[in-house]
C-alpha atoms as a PDB file:
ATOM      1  CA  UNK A   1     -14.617  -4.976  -3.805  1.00  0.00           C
ATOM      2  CA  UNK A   2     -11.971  -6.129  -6.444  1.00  0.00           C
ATOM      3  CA  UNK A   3      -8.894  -6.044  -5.455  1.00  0.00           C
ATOM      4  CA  UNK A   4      -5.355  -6.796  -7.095  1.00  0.00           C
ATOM      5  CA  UNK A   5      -1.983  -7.612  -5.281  1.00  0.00           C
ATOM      6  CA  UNK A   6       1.357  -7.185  -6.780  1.00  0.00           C
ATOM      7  CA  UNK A   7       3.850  -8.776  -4.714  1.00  0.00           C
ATOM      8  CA  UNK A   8       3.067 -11.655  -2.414  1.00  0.00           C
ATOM      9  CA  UNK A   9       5.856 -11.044   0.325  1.00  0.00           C
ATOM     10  CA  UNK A  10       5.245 -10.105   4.018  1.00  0.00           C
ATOM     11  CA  UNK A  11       3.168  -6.956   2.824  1.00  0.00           C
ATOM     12  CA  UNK A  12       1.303  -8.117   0.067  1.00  0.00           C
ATOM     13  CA  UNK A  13       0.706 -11.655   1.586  1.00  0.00           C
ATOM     14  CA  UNK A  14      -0.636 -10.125   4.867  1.00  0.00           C
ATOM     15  CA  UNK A  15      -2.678  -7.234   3.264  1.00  0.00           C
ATOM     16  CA  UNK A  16      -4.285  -9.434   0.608  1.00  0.00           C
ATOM     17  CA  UNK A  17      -5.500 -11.463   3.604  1.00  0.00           C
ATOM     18  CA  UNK A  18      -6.671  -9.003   5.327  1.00  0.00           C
ATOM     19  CA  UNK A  19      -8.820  -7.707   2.404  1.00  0.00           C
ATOM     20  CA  UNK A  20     -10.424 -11.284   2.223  1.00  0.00           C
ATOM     21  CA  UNK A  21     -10.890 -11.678   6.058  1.00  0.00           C
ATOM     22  CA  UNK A  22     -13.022  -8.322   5.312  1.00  0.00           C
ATOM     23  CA  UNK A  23     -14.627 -10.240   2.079  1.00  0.00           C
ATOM     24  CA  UNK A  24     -13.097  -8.415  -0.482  1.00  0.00           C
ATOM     25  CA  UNK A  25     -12.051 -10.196  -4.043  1.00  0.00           C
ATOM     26  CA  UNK A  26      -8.471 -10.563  -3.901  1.00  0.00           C
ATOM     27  CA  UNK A  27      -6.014 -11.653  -6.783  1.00  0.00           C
ATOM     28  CA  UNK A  28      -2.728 -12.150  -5.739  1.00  0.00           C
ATOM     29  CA  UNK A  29       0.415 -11.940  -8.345  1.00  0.00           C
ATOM     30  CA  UNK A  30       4.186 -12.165  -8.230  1.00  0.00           C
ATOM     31  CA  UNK A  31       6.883 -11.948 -10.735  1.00  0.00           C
ATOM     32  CA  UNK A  32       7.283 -15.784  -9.996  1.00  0.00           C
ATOM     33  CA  UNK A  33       4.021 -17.110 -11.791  1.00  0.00           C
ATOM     34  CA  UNK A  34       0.479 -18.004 -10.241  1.00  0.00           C
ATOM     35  CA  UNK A  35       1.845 -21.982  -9.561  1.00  0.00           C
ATOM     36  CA  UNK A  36       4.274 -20.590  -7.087  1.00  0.00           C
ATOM     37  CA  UNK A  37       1.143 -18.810  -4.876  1.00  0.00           C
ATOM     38  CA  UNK A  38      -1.428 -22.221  -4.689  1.00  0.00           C
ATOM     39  CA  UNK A  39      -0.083 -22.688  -0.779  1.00  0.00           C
ATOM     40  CA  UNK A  40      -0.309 -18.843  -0.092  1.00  0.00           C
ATOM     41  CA  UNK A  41      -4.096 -18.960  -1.811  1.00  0.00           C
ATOM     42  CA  UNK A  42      -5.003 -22.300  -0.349  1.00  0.00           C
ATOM     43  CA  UNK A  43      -4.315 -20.819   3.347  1.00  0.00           C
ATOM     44  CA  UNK A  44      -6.592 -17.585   2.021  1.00  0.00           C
ATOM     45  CA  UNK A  45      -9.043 -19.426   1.450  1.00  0.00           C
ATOM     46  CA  UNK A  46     -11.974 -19.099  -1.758  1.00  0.00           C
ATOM     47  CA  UNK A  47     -12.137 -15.527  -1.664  1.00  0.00           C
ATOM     48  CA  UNK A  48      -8.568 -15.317  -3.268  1.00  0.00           C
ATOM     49  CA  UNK A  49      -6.699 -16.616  -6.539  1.00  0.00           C
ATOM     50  CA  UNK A  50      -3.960 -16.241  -7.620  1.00  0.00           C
ATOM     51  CA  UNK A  51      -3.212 -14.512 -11.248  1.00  0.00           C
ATOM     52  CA  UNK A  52       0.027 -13.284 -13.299  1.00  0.00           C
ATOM     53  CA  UNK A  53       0.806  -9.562 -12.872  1.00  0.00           C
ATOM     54  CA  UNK A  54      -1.352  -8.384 -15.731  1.00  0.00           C
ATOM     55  CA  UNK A  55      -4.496 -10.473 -14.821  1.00  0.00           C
ATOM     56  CA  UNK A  56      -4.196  -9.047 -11.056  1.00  0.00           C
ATOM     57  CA  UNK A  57      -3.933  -5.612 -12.304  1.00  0.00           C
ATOM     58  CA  UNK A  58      -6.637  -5.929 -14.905  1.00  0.00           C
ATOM     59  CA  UNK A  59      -8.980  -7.704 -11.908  1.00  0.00           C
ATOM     60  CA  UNK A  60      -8.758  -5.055  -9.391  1.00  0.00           C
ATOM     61  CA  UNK A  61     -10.981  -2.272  -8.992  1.00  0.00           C
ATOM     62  CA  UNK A  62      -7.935  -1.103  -6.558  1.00  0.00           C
ATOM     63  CA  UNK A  63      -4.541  -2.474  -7.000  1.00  0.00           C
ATOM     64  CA  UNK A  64      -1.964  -2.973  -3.824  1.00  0.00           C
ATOM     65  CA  UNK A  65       2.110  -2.514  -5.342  1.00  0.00           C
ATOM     66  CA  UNK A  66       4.083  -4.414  -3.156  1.00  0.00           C
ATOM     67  CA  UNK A  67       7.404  -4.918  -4.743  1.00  0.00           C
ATOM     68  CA  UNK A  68      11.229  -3.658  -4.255  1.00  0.00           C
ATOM     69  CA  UNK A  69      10.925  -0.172  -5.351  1.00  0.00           C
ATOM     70  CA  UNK A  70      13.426  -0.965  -7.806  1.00  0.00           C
ATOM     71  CA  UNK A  71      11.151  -3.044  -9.875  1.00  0.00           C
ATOM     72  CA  UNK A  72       8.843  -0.142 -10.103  1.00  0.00           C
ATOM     73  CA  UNK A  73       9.388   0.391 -13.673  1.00  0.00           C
ATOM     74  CA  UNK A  74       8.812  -3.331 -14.556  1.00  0.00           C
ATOM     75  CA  UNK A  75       5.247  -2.574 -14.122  1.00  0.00           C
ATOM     76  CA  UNK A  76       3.088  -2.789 -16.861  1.00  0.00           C
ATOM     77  CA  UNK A  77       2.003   0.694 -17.296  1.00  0.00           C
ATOM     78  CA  UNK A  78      -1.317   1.112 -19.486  1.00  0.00           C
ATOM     79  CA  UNK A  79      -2.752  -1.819 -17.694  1.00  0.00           C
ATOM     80  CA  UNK A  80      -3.410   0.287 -14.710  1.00  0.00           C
ATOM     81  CA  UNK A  81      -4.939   3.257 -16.388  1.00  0.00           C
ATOM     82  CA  UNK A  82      -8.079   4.368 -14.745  1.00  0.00           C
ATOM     83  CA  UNK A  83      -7.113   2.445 -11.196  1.00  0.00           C
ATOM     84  CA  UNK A  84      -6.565   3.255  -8.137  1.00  0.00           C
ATOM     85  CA  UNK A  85      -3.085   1.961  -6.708  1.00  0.00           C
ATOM     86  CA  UNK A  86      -2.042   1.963  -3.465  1.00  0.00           C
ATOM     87  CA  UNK A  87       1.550   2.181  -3.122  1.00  0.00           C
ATOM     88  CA  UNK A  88       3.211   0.448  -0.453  1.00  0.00           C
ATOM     89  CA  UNK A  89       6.775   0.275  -1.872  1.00  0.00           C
ATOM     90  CA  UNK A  90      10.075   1.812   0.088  1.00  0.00           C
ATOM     91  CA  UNK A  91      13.050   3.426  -0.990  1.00  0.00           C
ATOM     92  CA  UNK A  92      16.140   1.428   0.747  1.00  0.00           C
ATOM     93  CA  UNK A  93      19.202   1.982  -0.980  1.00  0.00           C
ATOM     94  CA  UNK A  94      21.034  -0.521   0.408  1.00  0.00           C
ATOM     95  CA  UNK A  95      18.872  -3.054  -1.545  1.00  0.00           C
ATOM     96  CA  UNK A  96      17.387  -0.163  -4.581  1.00  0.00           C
ATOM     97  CA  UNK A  97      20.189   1.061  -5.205  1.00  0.00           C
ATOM     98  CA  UNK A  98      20.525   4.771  -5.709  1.00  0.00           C
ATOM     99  CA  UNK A  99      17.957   6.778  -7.059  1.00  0.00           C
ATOM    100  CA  UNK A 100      19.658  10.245  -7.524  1.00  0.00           C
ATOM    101  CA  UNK A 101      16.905  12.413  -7.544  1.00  0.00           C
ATOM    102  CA  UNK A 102      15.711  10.740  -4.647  1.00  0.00           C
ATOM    103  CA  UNK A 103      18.637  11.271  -2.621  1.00  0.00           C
ATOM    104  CA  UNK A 104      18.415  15.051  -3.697  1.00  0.00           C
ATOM    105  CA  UNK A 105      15.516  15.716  -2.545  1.00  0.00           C
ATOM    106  CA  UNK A 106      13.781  16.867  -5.877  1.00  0.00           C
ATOM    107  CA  UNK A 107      11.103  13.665  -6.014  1.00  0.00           C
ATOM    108  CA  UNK A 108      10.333  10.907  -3.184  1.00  0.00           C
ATOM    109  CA  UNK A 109       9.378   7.367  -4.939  1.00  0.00           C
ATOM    110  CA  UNK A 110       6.097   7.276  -4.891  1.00  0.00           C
ATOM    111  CA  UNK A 111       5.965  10.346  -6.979  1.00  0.00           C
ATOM    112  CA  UNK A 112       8.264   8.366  -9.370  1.00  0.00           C
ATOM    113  CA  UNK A 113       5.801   5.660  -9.378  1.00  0.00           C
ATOM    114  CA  UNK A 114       3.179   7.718 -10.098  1.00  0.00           C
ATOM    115  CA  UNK A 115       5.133   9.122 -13.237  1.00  0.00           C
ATOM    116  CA  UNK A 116       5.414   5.646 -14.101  1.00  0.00           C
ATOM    117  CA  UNK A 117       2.264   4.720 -14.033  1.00  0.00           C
ATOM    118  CA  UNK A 118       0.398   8.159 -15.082  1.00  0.00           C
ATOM    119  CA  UNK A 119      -2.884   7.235 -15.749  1.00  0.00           C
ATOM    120  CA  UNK A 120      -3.444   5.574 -12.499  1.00  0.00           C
ATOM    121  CA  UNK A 121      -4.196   7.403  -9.180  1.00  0.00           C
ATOM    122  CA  UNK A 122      -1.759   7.093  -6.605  1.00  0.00           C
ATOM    123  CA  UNK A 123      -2.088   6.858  -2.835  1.00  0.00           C
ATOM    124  CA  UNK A 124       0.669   6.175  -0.473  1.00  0.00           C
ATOM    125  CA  UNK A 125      -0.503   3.494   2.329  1.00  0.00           C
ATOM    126  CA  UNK A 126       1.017   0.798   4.143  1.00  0.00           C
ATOM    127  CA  UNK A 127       4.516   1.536   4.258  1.00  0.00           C
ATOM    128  CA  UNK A 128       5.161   2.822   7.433  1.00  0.00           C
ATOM    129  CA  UNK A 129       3.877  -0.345   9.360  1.00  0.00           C
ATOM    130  CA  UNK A 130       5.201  -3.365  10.157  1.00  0.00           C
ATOM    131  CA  UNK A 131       3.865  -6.581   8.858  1.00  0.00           C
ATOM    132  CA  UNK A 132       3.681  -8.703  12.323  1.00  0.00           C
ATOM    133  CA  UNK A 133       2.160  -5.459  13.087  1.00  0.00           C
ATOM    134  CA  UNK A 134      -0.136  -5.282  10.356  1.00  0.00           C
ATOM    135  CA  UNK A 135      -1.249  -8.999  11.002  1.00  0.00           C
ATOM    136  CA  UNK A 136      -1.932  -8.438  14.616  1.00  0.00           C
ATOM    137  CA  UNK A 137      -3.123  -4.454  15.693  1.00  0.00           C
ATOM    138  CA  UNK A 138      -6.130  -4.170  13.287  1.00  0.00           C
ATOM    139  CA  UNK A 139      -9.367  -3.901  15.998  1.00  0.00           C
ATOM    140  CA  UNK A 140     -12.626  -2.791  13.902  1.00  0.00           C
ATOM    141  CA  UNK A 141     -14.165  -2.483  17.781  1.00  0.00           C
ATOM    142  CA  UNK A 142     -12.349   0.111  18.975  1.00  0.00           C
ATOM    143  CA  UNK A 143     -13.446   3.766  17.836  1.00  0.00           C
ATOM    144  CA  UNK A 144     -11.694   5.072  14.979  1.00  0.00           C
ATOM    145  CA  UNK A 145      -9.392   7.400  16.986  1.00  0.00           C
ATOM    146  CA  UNK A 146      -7.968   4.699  19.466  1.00  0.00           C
ATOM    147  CA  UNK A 147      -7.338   2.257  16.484  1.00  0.00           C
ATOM    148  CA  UNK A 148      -3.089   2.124  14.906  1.00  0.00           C
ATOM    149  CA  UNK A 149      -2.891   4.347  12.686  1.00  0.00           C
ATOM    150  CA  UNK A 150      -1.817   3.769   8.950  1.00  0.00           C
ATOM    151  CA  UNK A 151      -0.966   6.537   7.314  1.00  0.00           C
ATOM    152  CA  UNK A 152      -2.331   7.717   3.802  1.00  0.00           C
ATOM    153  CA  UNK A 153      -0.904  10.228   1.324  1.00  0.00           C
ATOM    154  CA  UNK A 154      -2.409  11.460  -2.052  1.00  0.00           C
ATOM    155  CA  UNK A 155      -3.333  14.317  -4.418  1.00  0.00           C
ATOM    156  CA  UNK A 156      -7.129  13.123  -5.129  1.00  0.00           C
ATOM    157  CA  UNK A 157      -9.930  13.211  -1.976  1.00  0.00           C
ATOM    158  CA  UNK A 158     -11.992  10.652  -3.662  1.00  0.00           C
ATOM    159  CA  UNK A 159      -9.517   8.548  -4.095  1.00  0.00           C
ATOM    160  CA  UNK A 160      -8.234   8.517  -0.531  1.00  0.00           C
ATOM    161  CA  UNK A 161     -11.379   7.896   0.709  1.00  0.00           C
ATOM    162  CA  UNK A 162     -12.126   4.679  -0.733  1.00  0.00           C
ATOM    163  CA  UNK A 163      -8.037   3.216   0.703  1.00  0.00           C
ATOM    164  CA  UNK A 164      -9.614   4.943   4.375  1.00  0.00           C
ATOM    165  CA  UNK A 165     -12.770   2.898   3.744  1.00  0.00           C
ATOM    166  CA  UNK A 166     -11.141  -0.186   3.299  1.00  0.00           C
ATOM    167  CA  UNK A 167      -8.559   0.585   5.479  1.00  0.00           C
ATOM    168  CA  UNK A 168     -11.145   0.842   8.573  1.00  0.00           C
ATOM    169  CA  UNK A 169     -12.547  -2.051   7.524  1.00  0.00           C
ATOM    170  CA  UNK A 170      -9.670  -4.172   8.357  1.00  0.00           C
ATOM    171  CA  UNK A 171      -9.384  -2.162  11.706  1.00  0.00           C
ATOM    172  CA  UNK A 172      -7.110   0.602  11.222  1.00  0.00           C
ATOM    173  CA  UNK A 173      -7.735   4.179  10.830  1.00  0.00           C
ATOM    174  CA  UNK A 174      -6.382   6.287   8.117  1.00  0.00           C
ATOM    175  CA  UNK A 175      -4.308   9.699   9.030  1.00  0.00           C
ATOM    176  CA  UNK A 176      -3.999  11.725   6.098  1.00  0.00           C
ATOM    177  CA  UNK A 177      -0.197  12.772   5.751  1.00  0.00           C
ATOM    178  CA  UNK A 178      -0.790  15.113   2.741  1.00  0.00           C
ATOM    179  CA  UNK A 179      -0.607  15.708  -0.848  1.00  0.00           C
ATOM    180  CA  UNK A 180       1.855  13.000  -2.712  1.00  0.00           C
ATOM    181  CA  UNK A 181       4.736  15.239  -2.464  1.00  0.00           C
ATOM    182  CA  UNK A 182       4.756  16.390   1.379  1.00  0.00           C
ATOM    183  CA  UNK A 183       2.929  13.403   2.548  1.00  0.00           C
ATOM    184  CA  UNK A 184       4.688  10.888   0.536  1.00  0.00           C
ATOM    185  CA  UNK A 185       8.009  12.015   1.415  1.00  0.00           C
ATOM    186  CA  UNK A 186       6.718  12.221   5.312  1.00  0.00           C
ATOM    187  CA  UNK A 187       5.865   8.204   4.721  1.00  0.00           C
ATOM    188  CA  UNK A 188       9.749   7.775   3.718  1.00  0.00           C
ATOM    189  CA  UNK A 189      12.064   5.678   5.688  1.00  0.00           C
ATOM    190  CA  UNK A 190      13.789   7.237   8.674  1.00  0.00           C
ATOM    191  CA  UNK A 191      10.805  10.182   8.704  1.00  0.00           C
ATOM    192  CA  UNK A 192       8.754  10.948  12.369  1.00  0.00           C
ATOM    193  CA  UNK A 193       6.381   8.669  11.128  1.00  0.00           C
ATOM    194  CA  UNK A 194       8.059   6.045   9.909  1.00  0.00           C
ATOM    195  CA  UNK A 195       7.170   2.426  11.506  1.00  0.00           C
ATOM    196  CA  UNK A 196       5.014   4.716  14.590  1.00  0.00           C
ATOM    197  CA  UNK A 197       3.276   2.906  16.220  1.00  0.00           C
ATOM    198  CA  UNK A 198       0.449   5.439  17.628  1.00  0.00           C
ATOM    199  CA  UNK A 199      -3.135   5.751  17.366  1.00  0.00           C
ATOM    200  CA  UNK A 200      -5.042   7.600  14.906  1.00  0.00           C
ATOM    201  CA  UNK A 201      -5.300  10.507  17.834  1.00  0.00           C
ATOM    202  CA  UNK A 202      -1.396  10.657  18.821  1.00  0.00           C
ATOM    203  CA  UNK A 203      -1.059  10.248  15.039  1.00  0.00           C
ATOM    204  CA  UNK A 204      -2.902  13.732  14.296  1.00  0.00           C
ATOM    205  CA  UNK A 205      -1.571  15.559  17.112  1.00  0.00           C
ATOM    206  CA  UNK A 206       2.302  14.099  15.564  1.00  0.00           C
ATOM    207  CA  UNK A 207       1.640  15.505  12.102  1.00  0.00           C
ATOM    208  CA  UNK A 208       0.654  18.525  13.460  1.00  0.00           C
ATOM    209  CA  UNK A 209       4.032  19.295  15.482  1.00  0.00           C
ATOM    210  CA  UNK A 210       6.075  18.503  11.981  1.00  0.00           C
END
């Protein structure tokens, strides 16, 4: 598969190489410029390149956000009509700033993003891991229900499938938090979930105490 990363920090960097270790495409972008990402693609290895934002998002079949939240709206928002994007920002105020209807309660962030971005279909995924953890837990031996557990959220079944699929293939299982609204704001900093570190089985039986 095709696949497009926006943001080459700790998440984007270690996801995108876990997508090629799996032999996926991957195009990896930052706000920086593809010269600042040769060292980052050279360590990847052939399966990767590096592209501006546009080019990434254009390239992938299924696009990775990676960013500050903040930046959200700096996205390029027709480009990723038709896509499938996989949002793994967070909401910190301390470095967003504040998003007031956010702190309300009346939206979580990815549901902003997905306003931003409306022709694209959203699922939330890889924010409530860590990236040492991310680099270092994924076991495609183990059975699906003893592997960590990342945690999905989204409001289309098709669409969540394919992030599950390539989710297991990097040796994770995906746990299904919910719709976008309930399951997005369950993948929020400081919820149950946040940063668990469980297996897909404890991860079930967790979601359905809340």
């Amino acid at each position: 598969m095709k696949i497009g990363v926006i943001g080459a920090g700790k998440i984007g960097a270690t996801v995108a190489g876990l997508f090629v270790k799996a032999g996926n495409q991957v195009a990896i972008s930052n706000s920086r410029g593809p010269e600042t990402l040769r060292e980052l693609v050279a360590q990847l290895g052939p399966r990767a390149q590096a592209m501006t934002v546009e080019e990434a998002a254009s390239f992938g079949d299924v696009i990775l956000i990676a960013i500050p939240f903040r930046k959200y709206q700096e996205l390029p928002a027709k480009i990723f009509d038709g896509k499938i994007v996989v949002d793994s920002t967070k909401y910190y105020p301390e470095r967003d700033g504040n998003f007031a209807e956010i702190d309300l309660g009346k939206i979580n962030s990815t549901e902003l993003l997905a306003a931003h971005l409306s022709g694209a279909r959203i699922v939330k995924a890889f924010n409530t891991i860590w990236f040492e953890h991310l680099k270092s837990q994924g076991n495609p031996e183990l059975p699906p229900q003893d592997r960590r557990a990342i945690f999905i959220a989204g409001d289309d079944p098709e669409t969540k499938k394919t992030v599950a699929k390539l989710i297991d293939e990097i040796g994770f299982t995906a746990v299904d938090s919910g719709s976008l609204r309930e399951g997005g704001k369950a993948q929020q900093p400081g919820s149950t979930i946040y940063n668990k570190n469980i297996t897909a089985k404890e991860a079930e039986k967790l979601l359905a105490r809340n």
